[in-house]
Protein backbone atom coordinates (compact mmCIF):
# COMPACT_ATOMS: atom_id res chain seq x y z
CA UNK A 1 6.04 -2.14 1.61
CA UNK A 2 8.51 0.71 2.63
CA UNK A 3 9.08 1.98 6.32
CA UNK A 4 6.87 4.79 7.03
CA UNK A 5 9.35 8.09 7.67
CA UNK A 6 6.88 9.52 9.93
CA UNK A 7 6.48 6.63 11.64
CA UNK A 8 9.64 6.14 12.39
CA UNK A 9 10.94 10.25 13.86
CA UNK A 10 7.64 9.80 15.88
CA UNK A 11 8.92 6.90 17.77
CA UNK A 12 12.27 8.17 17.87
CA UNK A 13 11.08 11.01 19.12
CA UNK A 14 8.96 9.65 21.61
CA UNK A 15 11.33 7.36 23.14
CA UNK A 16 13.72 10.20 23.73
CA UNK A 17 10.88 12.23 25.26
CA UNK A 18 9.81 9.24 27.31
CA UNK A 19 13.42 9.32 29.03
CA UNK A 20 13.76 13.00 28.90
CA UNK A 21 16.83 13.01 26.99
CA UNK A 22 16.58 15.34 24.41
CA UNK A 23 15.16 16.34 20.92
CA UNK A 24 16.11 15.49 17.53
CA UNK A 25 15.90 18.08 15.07
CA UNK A 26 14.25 17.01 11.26
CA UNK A 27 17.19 18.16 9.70
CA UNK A 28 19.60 15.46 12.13
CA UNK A 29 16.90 13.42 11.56
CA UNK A 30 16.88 13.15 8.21
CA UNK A 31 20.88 12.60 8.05
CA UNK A 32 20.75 10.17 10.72
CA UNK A 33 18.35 8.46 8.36
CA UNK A 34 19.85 8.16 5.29
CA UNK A 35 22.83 7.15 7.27
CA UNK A 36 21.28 3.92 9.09
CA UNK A 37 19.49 2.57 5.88
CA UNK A 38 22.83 2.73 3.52
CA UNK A 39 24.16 0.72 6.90
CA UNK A 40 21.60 -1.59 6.93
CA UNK A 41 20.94 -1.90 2.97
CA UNK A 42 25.46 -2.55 2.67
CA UNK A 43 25.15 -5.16 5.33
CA UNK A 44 22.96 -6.73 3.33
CA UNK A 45 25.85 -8.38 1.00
CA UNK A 46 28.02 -9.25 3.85
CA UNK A 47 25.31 -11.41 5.35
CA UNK A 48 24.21 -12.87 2.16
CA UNK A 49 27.93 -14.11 1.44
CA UNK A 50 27.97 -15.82 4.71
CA UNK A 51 24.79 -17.71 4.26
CA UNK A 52 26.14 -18.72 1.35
CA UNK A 53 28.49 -20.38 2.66
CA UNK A 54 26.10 -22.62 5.58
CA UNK A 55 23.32 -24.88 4.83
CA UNK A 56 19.92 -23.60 4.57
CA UNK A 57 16.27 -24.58 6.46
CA UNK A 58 14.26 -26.30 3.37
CA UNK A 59 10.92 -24.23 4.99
CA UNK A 60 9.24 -22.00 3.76
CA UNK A 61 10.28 -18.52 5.18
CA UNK A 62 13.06 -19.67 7.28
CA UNK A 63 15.53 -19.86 4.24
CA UNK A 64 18.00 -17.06 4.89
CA UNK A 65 19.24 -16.80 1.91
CA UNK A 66 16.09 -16.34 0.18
CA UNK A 67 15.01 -13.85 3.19
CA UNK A 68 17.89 -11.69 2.43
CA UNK A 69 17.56 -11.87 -1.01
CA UNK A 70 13.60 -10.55 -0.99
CA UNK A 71 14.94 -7.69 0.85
CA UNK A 72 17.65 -7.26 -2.05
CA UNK A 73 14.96 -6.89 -4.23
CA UNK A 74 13.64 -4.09 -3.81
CA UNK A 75 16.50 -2.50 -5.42
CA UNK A 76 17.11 -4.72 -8.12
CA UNK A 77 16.55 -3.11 -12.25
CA UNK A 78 17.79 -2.82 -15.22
CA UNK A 79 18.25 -1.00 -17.89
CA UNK A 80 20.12 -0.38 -21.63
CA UNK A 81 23.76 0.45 -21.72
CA UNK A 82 24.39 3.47 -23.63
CA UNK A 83 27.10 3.10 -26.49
CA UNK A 84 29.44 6.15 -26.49
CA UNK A 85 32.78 7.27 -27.83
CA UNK A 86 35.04 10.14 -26.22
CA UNK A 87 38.32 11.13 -27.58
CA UNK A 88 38.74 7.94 -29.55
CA UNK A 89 37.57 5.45 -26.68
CA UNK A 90 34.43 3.39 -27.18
CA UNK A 91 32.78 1.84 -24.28
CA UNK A 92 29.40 1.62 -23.20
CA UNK A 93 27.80 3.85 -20.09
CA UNK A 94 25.54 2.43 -17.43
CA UNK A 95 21.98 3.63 -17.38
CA UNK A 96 21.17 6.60 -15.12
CA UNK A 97 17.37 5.31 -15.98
CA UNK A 98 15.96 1.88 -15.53
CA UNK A 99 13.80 -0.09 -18.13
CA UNK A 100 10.63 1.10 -15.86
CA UNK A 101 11.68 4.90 -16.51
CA UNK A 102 12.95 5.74 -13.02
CA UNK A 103 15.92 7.77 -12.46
CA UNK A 104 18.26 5.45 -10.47
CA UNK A 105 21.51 5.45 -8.81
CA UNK A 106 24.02 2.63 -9.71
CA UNK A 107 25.45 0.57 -7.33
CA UNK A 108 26.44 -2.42 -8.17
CA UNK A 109 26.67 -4.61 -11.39
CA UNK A 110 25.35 -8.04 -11.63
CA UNK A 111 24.95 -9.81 -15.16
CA UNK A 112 25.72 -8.07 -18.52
CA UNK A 113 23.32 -8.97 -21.56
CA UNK A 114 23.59 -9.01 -25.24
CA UNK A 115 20.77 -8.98 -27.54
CA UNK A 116 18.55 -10.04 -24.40
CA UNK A 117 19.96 -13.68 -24.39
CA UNK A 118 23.81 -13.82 -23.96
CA UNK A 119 25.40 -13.43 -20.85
CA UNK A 120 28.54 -11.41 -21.08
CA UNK A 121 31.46 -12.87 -19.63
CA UNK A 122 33.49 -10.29 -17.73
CA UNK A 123 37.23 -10.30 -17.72
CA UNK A 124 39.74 -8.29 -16.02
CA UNK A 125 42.16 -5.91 -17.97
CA UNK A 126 45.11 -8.60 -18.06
CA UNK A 127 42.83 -11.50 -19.89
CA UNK A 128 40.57 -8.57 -21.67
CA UNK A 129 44.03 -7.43 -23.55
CA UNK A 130 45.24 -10.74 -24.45
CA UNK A 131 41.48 -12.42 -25.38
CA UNK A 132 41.98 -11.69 -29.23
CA UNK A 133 45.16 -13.78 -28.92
CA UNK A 134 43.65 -17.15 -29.27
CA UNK A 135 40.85 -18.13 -31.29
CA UNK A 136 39.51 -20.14 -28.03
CA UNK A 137 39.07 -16.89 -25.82
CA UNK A 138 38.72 -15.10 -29.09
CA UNK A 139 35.36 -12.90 -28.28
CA UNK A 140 32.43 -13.09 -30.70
CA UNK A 141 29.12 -12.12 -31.06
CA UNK A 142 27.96 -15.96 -29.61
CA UNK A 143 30.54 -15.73 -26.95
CA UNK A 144 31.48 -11.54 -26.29
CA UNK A 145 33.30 -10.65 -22.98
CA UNK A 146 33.73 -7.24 -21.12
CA UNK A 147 35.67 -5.31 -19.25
CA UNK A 148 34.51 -3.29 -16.30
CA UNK A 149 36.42 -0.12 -15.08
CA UNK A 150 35.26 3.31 -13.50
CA UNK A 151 31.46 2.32 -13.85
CA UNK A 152 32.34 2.08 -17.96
CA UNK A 153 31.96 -1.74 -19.90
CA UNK A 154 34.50 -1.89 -22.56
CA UNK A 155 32.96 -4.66 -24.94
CA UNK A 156 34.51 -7.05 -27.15
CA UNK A 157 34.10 -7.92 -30.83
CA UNK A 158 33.92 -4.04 -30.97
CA UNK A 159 31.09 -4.59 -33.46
CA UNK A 160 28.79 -4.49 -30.72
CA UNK A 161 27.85 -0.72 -30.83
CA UNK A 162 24.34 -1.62 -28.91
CA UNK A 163 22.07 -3.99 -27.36
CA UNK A 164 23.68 -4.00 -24.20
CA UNK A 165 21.29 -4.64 -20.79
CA UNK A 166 22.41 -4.69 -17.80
CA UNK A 167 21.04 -6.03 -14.27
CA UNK A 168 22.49 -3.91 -11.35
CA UNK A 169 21.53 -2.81 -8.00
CA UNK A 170 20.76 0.78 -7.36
CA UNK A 171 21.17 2.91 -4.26
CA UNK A 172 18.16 3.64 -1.87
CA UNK A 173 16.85 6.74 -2.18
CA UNK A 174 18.11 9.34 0.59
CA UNK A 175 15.17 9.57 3.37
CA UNK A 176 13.61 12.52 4.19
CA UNK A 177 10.95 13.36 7.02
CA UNK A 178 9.40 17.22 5.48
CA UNK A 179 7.20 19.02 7.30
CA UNK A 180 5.13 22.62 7.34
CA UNK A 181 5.08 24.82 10.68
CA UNK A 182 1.21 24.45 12.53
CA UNK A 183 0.28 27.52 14.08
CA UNK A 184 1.89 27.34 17.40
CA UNK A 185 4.92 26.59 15.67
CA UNK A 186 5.28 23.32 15.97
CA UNK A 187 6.53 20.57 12.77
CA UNK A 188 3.88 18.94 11.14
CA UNK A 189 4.72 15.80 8.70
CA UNK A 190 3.79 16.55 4.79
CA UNK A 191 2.86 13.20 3.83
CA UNK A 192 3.39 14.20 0.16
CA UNK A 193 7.22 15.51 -0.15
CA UNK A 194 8.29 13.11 2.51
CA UNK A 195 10.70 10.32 1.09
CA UNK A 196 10.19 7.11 3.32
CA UNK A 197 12.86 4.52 3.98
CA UNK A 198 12.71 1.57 1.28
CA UNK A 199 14.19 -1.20 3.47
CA UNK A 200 12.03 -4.06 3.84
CA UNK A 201 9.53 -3.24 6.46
CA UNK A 202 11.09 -6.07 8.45
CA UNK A 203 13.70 -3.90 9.06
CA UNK A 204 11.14 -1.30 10.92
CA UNK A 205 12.94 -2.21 14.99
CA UNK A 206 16.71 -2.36 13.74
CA UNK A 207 15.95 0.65 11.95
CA UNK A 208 14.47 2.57 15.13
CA UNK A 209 17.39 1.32 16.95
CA UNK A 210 19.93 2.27 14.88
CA UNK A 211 18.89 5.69 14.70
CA UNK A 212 18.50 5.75 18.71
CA UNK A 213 21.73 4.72 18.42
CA UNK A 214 22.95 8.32 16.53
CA UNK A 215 20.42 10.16 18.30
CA UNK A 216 22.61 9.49 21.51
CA UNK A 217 25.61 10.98 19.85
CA UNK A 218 24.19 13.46 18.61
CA UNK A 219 22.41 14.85 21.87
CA UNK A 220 25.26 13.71 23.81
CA UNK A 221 23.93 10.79 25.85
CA UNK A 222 26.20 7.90 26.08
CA UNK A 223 23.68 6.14 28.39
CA UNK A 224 21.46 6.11 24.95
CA UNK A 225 24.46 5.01 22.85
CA UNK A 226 25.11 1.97 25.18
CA UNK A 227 21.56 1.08 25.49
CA UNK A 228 21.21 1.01 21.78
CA UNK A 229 24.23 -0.56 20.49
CA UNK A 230 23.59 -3.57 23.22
CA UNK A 231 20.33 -3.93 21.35
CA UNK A 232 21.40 -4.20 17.99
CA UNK A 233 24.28 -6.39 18.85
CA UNK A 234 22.01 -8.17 20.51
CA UNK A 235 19.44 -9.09 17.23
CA UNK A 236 22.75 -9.47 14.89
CA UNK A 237 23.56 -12.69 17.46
CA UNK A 238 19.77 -13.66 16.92
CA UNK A 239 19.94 -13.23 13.55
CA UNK A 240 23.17 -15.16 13.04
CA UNK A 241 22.65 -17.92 15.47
């Protein structure tokens, strides 16, 4: 399940009410937002490489790796390459919609199929150029090999004009807390045209934190920076330790 949006600004809000320190406008809100879960969904790579590298609990629930990988989720797809060929260059273009039909932004690449049961093997440009050169390396339609450059996949044998898949992981969706105006005026949440965060819902108190954290320099209040920032450096040690 996602992070509720509303949920969320209301406790912001709330807490900075609470201390009489201010008011957060939607608008801040909203690029606050979008900020902190980009944060949060990036760190999500650095903290996977490290656990990678440390022995896990054999529990159920307590493996990090696995924990960090169900949150990774969310925002794995895939989807069919799209063949294409501009001013004499052929190379195939990353899908803009996944295999489920939603309109997606890339983000990062993971395997490259062919025909839905080869993995590609990606090269970089030095052994890409020199791979016909040897009739080991020698790509083929049982062993093909890519190169990947300016979100493009330049395949090899050439004869492969199509039935290219790709797994990837998109970018989150940017948040968005909407609203219409009550009649005293005041901002009322519309449920419907809200976008809500879609970190893991584990993520709910960092999240809150973080954008406590912004809210402080926004309105100017270093005591709420301080406060904040001690917090979340406080749950990365948990986390970590």
């Amino acid at each position: 399940m996602a992070i509720n949006v509303n949920t969320v600004y209301q406790t912001v809000l709330m807490i900075l009410n609470k201390e009489q320190r201010g008011y957060m406008t939607p608008t801040e809100f909203n690029t606050v937002a979008t900020q902190v879960q980009l944060e949060i969904f990036e760190k999500y790579f650095d903290d996977l490489n490290q656990q990678l590298r440390v022995p896990q609990a054999d529990t159920d629930y307590a493996d990090r790796q696995e924990n960090i990988d169900e949150k990774l989720a969310i925002f794995k797809t895939f989807g069919d390459a799209i063949y294409t060929t501009v001013g004499g260059l052929s190379y195939f273009v990353l899908p803009i919609t996944d295999t489920y039909g939603d309109s997606v932004s890339f983000y990062r690449l993971g395997n490259v199929l062919y025909n839905d049961e080869k993995i590609v093997q990606r090269l970089d440009r030095h052994e890409f150029y020199y791979a016909n050169q040897s009739r080991l390396t020698k790509p083929s339609t049982i062993n093909p090999a890519y190169l990947y450059e300016n979100q493009k996949l330049f395949v090899k044998p050439t004869s492969i004009i199509d039935k290219i898949k790709v797994d990837y992981i998109r970018k989150p969706n940017n948040v968005e807390w909407t609203f219409t105006t009550g009649n005293l005026g005041q901002y009322q949440n519309n449920s419907l045209t809200s976008v809500d965060f879609e970190l893991h819902e584990s993520e709910q108190t960092e999240v809150v934190l973080k954008v406590l954290l912004y809210a402080g320099i926004v309105i100017r209040d270093p005591q709420i920076v301080q406060a904040a920032a001690a917090q979340v450096q406080a749950d990365e040690v948990n986390k970590k330790s």
